[in-house]
C-alpha atoms as a PDB file:
ATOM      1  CA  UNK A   1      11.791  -3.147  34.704  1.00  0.00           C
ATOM      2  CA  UNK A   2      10.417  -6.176  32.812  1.00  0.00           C
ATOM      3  CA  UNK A   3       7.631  -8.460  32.634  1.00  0.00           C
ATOM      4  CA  UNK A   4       3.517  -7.704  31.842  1.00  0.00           C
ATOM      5  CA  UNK A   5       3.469  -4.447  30.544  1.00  0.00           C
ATOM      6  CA  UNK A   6      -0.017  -4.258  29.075  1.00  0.00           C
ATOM      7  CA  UNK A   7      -1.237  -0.859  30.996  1.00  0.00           C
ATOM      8  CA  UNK A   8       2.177   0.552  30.890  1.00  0.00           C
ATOM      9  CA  UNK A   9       2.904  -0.633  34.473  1.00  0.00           C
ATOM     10  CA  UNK A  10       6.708  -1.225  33.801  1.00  0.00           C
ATOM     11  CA  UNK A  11       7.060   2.603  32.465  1.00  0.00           C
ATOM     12  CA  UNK A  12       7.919   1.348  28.746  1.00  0.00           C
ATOM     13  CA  UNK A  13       6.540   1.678  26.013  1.00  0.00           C
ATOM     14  CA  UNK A  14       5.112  -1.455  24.070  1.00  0.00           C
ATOM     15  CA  UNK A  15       6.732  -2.649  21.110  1.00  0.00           C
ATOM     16  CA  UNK A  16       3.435  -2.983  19.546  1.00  0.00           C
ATOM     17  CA  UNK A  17      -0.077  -3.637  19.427  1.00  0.00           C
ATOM     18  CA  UNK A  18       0.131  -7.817  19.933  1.00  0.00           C
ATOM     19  CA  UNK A  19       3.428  -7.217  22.324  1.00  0.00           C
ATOM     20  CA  UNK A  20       2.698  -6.368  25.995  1.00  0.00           C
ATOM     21  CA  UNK A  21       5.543  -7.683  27.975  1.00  0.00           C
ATOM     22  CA  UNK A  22       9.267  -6.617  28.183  1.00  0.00           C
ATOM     23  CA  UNK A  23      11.115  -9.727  28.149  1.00  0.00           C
ATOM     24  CA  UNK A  24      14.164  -8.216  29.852  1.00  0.00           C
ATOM     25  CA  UNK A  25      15.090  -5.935  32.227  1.00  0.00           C
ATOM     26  CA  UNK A  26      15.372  -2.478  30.720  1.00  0.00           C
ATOM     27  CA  UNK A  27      16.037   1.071  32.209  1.00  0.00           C
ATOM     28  CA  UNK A  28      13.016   3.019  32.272  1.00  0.00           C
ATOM     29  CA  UNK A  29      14.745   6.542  33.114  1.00  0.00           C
ATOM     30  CA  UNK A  30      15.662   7.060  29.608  1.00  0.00           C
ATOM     31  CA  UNK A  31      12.451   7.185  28.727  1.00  0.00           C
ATOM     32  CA  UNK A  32      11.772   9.268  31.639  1.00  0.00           C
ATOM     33  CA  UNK A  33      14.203  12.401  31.645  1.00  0.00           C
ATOM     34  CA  UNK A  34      16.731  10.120  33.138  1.00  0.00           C
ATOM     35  CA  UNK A  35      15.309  10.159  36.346  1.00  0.00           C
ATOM     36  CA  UNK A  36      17.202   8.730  39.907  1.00  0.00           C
ATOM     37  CA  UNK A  37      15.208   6.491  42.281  1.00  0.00           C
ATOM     38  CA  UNK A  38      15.769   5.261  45.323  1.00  0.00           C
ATOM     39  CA  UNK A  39      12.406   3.177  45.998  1.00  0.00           C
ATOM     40  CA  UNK A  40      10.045   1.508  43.651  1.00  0.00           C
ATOM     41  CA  UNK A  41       6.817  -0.250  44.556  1.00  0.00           C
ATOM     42  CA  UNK A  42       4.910  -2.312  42.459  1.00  0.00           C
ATOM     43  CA  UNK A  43       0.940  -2.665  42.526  1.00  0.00           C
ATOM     44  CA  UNK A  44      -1.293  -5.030  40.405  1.00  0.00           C
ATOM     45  CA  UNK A  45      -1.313  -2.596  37.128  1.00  0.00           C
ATOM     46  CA  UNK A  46       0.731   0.709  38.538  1.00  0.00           C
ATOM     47  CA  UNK A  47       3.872   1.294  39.846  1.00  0.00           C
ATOM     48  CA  UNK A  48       5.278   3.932  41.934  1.00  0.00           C
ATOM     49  CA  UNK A  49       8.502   5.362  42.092  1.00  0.00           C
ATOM     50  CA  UNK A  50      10.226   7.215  44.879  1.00  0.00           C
ATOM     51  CA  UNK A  51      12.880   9.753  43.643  1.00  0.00           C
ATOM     52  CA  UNK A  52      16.605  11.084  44.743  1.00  0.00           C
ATOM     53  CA  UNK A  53      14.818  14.538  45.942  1.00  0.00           C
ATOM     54  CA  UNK A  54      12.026  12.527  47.890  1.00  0.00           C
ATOM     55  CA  UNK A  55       8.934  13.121  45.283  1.00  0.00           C
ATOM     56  CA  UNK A  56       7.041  10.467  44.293  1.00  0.00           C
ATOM     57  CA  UNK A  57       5.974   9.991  40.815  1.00  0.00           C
ATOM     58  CA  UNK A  58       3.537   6.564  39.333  1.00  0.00           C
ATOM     59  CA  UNK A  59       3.064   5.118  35.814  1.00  0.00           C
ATOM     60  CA  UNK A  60       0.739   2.739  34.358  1.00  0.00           C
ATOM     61  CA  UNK A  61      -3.217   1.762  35.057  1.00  0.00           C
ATOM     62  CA  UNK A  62      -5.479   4.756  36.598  1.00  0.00           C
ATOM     63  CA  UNK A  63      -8.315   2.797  36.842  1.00  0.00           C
ATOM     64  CA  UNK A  64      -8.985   3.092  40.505  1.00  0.00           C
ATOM     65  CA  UNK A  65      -6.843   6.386  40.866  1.00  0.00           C
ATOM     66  CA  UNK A  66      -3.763   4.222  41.573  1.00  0.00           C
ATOM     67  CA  UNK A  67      -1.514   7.021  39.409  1.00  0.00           C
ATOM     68  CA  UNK A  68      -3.274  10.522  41.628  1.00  0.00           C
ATOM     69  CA  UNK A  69      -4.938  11.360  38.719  1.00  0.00           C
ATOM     70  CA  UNK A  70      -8.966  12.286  38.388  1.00  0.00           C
ATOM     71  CA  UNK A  71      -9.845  10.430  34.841  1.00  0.00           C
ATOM     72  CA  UNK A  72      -9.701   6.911  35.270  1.00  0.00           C
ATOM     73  CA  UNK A  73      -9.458   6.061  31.683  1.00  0.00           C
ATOM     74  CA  UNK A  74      -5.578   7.037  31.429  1.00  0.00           C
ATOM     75  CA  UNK A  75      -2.956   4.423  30.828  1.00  0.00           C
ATOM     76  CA  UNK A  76       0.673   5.862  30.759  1.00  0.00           C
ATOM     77  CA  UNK A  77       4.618   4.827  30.754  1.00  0.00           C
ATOM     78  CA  UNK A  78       4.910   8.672  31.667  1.00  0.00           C
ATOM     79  CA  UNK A  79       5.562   9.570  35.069  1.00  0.00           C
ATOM     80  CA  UNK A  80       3.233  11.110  37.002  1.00  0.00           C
ATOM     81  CA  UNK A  81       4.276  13.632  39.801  1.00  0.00           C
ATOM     82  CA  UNK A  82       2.201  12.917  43.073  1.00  0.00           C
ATOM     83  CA  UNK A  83       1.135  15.651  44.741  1.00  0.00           C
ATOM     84  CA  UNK A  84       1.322  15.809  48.480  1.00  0.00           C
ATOM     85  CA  UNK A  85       0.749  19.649  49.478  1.00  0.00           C
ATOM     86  CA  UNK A  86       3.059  20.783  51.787  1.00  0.00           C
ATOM     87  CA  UNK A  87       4.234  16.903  52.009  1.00  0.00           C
ATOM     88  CA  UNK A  88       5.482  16.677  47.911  1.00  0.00           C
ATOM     89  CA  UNK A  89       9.225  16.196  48.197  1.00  0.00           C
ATOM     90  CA  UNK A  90       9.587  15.484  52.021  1.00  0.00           C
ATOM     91  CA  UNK A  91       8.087  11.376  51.033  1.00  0.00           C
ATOM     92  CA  UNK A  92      10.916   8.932  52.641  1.00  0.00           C
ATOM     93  CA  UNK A  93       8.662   5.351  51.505  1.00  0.00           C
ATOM     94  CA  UNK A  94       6.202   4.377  49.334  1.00  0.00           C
ATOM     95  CA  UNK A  95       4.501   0.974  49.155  1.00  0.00           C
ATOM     96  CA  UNK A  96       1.955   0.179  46.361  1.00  0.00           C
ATOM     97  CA  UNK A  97      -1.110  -2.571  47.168  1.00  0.00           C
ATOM     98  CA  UNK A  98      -3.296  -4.499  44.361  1.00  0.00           C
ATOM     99  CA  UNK A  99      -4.941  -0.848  43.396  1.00  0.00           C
ATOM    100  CA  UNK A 100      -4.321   1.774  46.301  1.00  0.00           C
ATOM    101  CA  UNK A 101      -0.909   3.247  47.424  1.00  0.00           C
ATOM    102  CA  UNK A 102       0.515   4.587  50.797  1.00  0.00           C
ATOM    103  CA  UNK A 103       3.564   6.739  51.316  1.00  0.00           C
ATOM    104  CA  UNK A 104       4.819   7.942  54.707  1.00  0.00           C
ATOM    105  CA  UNK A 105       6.775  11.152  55.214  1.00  0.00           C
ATOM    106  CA  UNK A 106       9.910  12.331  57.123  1.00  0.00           C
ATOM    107  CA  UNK A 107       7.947  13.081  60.233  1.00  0.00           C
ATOM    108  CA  UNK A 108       6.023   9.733  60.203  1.00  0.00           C
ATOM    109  CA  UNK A 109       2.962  10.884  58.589  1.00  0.00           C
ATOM    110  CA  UNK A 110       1.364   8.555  56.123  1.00  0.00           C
ATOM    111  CA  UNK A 111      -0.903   9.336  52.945  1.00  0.00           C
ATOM    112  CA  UNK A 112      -3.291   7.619  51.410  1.00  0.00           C
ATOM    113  CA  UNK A 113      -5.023   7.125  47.809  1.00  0.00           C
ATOM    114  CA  UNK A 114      -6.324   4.834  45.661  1.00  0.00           C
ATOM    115  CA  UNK A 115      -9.175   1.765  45.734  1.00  0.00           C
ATOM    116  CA  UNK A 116     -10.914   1.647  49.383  1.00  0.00           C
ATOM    117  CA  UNK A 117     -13.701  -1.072  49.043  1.00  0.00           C
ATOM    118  CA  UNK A 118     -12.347  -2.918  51.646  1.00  0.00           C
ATOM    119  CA  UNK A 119     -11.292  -0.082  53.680  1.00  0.00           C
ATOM    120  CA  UNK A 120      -7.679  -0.116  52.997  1.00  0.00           C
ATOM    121  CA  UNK A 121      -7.261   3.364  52.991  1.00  0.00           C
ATOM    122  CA  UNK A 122      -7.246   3.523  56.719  1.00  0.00           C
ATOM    123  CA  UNK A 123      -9.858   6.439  56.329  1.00  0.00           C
ATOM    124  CA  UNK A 124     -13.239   6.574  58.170  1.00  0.00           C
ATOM    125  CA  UNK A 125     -16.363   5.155  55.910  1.00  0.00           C
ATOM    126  CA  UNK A 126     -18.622   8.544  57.104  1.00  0.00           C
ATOM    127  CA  UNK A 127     -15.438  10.185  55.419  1.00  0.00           C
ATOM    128  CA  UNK A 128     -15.438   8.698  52.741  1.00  0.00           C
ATOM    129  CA  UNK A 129     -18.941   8.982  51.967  1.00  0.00           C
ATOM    130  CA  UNK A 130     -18.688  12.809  52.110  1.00  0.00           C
ATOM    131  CA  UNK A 131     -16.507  12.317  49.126  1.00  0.00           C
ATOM    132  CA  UNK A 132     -18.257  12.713  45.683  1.00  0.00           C
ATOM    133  CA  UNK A 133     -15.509  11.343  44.025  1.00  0.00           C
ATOM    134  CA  UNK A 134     -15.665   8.000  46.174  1.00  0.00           C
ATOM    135  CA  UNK A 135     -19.873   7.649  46.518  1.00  0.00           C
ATOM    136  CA  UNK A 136     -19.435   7.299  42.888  1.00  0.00           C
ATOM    137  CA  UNK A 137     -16.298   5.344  42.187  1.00  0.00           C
ATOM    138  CA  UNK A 138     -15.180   3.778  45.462  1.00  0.00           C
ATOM    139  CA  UNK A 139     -11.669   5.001  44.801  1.00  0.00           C
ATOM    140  CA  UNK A 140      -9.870   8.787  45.681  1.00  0.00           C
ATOM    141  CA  UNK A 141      -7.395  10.243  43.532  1.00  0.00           C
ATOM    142  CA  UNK A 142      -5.696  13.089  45.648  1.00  0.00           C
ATOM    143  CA  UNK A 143      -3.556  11.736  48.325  1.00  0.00           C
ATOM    144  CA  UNK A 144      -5.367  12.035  51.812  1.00  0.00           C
ATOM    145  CA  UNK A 145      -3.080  12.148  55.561  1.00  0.00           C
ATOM    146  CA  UNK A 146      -4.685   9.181  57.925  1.00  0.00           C
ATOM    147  CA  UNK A 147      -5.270  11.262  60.863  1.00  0.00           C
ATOM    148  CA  UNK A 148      -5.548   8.036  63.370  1.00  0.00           C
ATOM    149  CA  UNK A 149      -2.101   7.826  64.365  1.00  0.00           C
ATOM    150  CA  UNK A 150      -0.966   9.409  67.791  1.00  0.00           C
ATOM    151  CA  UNK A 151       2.267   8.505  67.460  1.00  0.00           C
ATOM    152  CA  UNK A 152       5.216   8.603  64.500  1.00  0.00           C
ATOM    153  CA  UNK A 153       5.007   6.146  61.736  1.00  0.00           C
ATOM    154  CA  UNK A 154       8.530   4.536  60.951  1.00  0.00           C
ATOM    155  CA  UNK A 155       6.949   1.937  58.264  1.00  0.00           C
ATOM    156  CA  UNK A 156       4.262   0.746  55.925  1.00  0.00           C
ATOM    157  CA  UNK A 157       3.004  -2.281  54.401  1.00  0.00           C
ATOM    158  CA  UNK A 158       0.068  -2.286  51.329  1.00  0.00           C
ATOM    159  CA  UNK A 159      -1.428  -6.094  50.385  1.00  0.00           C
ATOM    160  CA  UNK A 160      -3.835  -6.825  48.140  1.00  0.00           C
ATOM    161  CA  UNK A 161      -6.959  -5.200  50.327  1.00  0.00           C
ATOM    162  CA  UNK A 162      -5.009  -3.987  53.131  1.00  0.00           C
ATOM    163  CA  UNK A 163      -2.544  -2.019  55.091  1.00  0.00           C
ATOM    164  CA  UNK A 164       0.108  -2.184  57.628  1.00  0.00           C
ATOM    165  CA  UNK A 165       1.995   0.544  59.583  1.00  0.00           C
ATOM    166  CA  UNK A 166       4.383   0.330  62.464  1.00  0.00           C
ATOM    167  CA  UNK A 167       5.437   3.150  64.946  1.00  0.00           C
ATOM    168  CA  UNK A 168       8.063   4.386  66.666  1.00  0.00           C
ATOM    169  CA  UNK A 169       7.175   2.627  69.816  1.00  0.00           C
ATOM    170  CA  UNK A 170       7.359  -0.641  67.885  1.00  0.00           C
ATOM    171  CA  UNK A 171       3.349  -0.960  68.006  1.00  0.00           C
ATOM    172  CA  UNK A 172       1.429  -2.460  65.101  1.00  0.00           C
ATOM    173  CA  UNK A 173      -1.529  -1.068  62.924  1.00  0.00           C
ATOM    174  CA  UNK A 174      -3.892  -2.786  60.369  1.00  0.00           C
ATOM    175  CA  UNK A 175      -6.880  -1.962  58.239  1.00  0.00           C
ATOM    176  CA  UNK A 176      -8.853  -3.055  55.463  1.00  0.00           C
ATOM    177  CA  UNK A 177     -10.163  -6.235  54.264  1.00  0.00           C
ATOM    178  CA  UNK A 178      -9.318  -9.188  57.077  1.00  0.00           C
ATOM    179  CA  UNK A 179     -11.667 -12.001  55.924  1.00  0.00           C
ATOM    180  CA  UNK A 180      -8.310 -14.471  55.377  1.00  0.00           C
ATOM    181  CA  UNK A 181      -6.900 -13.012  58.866  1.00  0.00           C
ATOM    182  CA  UNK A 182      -4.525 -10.964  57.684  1.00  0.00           C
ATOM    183  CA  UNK A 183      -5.215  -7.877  59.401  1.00  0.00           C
ATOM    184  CA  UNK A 184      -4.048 -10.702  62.737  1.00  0.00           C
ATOM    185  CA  UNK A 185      -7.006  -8.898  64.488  1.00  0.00           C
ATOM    186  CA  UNK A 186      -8.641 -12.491  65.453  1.00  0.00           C
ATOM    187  CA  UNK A 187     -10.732 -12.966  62.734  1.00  0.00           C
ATOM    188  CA  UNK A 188     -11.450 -14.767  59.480  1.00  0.00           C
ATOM    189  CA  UNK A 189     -14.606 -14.931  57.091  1.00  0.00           C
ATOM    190  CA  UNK A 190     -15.179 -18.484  58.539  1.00  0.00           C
ATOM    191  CA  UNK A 191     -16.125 -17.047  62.045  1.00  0.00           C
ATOM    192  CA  UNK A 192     -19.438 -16.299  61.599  1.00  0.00           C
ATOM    193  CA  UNK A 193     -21.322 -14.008  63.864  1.00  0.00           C
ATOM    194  CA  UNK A 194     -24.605 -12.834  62.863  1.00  0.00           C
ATOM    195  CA  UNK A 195     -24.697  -9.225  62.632  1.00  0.00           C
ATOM    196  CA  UNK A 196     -21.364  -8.494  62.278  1.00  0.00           C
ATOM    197  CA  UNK A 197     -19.147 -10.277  60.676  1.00  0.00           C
ATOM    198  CA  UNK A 198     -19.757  -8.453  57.559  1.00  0.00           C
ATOM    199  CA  UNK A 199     -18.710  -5.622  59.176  1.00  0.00           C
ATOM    200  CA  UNK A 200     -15.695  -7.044  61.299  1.00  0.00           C
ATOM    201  CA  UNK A 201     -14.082  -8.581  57.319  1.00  0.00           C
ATOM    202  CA  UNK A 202     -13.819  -4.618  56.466  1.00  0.00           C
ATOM    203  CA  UNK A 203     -11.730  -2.361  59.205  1.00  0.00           C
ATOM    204  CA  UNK A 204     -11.875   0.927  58.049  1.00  0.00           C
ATOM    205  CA  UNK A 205      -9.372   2.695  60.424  1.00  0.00           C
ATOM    206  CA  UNK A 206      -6.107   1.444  61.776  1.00  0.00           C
ATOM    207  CA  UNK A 207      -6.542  -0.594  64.400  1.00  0.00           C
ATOM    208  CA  UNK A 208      -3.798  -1.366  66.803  1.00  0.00           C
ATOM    209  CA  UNK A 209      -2.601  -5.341  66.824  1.00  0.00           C
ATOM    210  CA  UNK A 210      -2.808  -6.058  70.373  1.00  0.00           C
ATOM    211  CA  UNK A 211      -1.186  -9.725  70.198  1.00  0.00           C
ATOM    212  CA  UNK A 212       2.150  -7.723  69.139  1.00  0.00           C
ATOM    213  CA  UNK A 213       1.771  -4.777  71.577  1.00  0.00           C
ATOM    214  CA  UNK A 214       4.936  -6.314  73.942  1.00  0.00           C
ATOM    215  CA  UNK A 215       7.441  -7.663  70.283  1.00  0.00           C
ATOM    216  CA  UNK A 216       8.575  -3.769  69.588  1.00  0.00           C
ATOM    217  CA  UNK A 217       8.343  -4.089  65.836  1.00  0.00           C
ATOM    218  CA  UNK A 218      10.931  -3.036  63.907  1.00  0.00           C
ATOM    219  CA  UNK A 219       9.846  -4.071  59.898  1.00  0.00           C
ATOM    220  CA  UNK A 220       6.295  -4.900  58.309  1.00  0.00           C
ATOM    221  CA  UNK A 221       5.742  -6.971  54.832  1.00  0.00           C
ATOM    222  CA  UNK A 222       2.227  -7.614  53.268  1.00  0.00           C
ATOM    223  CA  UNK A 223       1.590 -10.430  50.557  1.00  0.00           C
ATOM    224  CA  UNK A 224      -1.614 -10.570  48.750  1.00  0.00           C
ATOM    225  CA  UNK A 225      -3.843 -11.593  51.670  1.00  0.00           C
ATOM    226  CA  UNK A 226      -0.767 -12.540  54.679  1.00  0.00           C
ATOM    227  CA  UNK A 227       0.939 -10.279  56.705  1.00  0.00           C
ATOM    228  CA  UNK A 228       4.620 -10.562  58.335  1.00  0.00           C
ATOM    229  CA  UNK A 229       6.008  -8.699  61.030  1.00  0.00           C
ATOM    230  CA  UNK A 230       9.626  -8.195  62.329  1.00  0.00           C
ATOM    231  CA  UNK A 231      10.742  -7.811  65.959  1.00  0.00           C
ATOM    232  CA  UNK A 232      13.694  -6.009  67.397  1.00  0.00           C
ATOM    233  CA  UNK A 233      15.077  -9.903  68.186  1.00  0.00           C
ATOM    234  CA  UNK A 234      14.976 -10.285  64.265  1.00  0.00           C
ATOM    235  CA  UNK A 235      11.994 -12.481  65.162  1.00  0.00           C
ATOM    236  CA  UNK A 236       9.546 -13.250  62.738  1.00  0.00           C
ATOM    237  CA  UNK A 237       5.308 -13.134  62.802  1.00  0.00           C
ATOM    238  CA  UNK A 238       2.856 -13.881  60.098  1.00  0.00           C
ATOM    239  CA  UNK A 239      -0.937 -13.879  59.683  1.00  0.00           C
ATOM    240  CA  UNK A 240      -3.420 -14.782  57.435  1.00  0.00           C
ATOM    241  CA  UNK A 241      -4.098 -17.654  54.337  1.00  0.00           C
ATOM    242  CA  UNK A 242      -1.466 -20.369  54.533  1.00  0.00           C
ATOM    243  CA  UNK A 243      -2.811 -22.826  52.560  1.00  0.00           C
ATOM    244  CA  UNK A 244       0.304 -23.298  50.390  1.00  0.00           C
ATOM    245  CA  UNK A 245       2.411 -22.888  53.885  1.00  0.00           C
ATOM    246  CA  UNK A 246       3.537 -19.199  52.666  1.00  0.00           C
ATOM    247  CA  UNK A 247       3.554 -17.885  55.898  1.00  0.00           C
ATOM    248  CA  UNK A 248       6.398 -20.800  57.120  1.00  0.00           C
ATOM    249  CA  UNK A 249       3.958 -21.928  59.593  1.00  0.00           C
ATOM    250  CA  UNK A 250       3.617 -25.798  60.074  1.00  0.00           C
ATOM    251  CA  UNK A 251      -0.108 -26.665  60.675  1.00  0.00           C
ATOM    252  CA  UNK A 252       0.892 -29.594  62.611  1.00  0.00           C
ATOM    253  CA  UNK A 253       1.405 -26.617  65.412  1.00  0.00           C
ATOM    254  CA  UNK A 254      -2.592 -26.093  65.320  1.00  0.00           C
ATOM    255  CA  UNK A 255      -3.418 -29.498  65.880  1.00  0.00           C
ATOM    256  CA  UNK A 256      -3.932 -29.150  70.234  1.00  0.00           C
ATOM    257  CA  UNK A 257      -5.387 -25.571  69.716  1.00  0.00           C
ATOM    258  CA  UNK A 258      -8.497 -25.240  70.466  1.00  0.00           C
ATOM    259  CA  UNK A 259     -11.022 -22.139  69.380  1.00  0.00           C
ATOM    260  CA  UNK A 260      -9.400 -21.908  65.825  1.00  0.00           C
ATOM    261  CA  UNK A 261     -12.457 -20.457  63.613  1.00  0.00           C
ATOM    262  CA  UNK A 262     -10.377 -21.565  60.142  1.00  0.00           C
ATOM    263  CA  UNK A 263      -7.498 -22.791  58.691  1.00  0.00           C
ATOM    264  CA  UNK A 264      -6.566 -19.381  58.300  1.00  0.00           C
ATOM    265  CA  UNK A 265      -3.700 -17.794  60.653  1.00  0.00           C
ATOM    266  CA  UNK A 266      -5.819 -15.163  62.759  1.00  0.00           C
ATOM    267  CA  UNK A 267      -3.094 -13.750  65.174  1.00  0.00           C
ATOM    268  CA  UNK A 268       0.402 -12.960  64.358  1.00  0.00           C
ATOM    269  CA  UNK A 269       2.568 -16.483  65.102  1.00  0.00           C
ATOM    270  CA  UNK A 270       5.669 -16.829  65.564  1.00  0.00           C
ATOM    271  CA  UNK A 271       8.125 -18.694  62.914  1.00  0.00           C
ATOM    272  CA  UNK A 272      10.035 -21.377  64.373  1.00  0.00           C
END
């Protein structure tokens, strides 16, 4: 790993006090009972790390429970074993967002933890509520299975403030916080309708992506606040900000649309 290593996010310890970064890419196992991966994820301030025997350990920032842990004052290089119940070393992918985490089992089950302000957790707000843990700190520790899928996940997606999940029907699933249109639900911050557009920029469950119901998906990718979707034609589709034309969407193909609430991408589009 290499690069800002301030909260221990690149599982190294710092050279000192005034030195936060690793300048050059250095093996973390050694520090780390020579561990073997075979996934990593990175998040804002946390990493996570999917092992040879299909456990799933994180390092760095706990501040929002990113690393499973209950006190969210602990900053470590040391891995931390996630614990998953039943579920601990049957994880086959892990993807880490700004300050929550997913990871999706053999059997297409997907588990949730970290931040959930914006609902990215993909778990119900009345649940969440019940929570002590989360009335008090917006954020759960303990990994939690999203119960809202009917069918078998094959792949996950974490952004910034939201989440992504395709099945094995090749259907498409978002949640969390859409105000840039990322979630390719429709919507954006800048279409205002009183009442509820406060409470369409937060999506607290998965919620299928109807625009992509016929494209049988076959990959999902999530940047900060855009989302990207692969078909079985190895067709691409993106949603959400593209003001610095990151999605590889001209906006010369807007110009004869009509009923476009922002310069945000809303629905999944196709690259050309």
């Amino acid at each position: 790993s290499f690069g800002n290593n301030k909260n221990f996010q690149c599982g190294l310890p710092n050279i000192s006090e005034k030195e936060n970064k690793i300048n050059n890419p250095t093996n973390i196992s050694k520090y780390n009972n020579n561990f073997k991966a075979i996934s990593a994820s990175c998040g804002n301030d946390h990493t996570l790390i999917l092992k040879n025997d299909n456990t799933v350990y994180a390092f760095g920032n706990n501040e929002e429970g990113e690393l499973g842990l209950k006190d969210r004052s602990i900053k470590t290089y040391k891995l931390n074993k996630i614990n998953f119940g039943i579920y601990t070393n049957k994880i086959s992918q892990i993807s880490a967002g700004t300050v929550h985490n997913l990871a999706l089992t053999k059997d297409g089950k997907v588990f949730a933890w970290g931040s959930s302000q914006g609902g990215q957790l993909g778990l119900s707000e009345e649940f969440l509520l019940s929570l002590p843990e989360f009335r008090d700190n917006y954020y759960i520790y303990e990994p939690i299975l999203i119960p809202y899928f009917n069918e078998q996940i094959l792949g996950i997606g974490c952004g910034e403030a939201h989440s992504c999940a395709f099945d094995i029907k090749g259907e498409v699933y978002s949640w969390g916080y859409g105000s840039s249109g990322q979630l390719g639900l429709g919507f954006c911050e800048d279409d205002f309708e009183p009442g509820i557009s406060q409470q369409k920029t937060r999506i607290f469950v998965p919620n299928k992506i109807k625009y992509l119901e016929k494209e049988n998906i076959i990959d999902v990718q999530c940047g900060k606040t855009f989302s990207m979707f692969l078909n079985d034609n190895r067709e691409i589709y993106a949603c959400g900000v593209n003001d610095l034309n990151q999605l590889g969407i001209d906006e010369k193909y807007f110009n004869n649309k009509i009923n476009r609430p922002c310069s945000d991408i809303v629905w999944p589009t196709k690259l050309e």
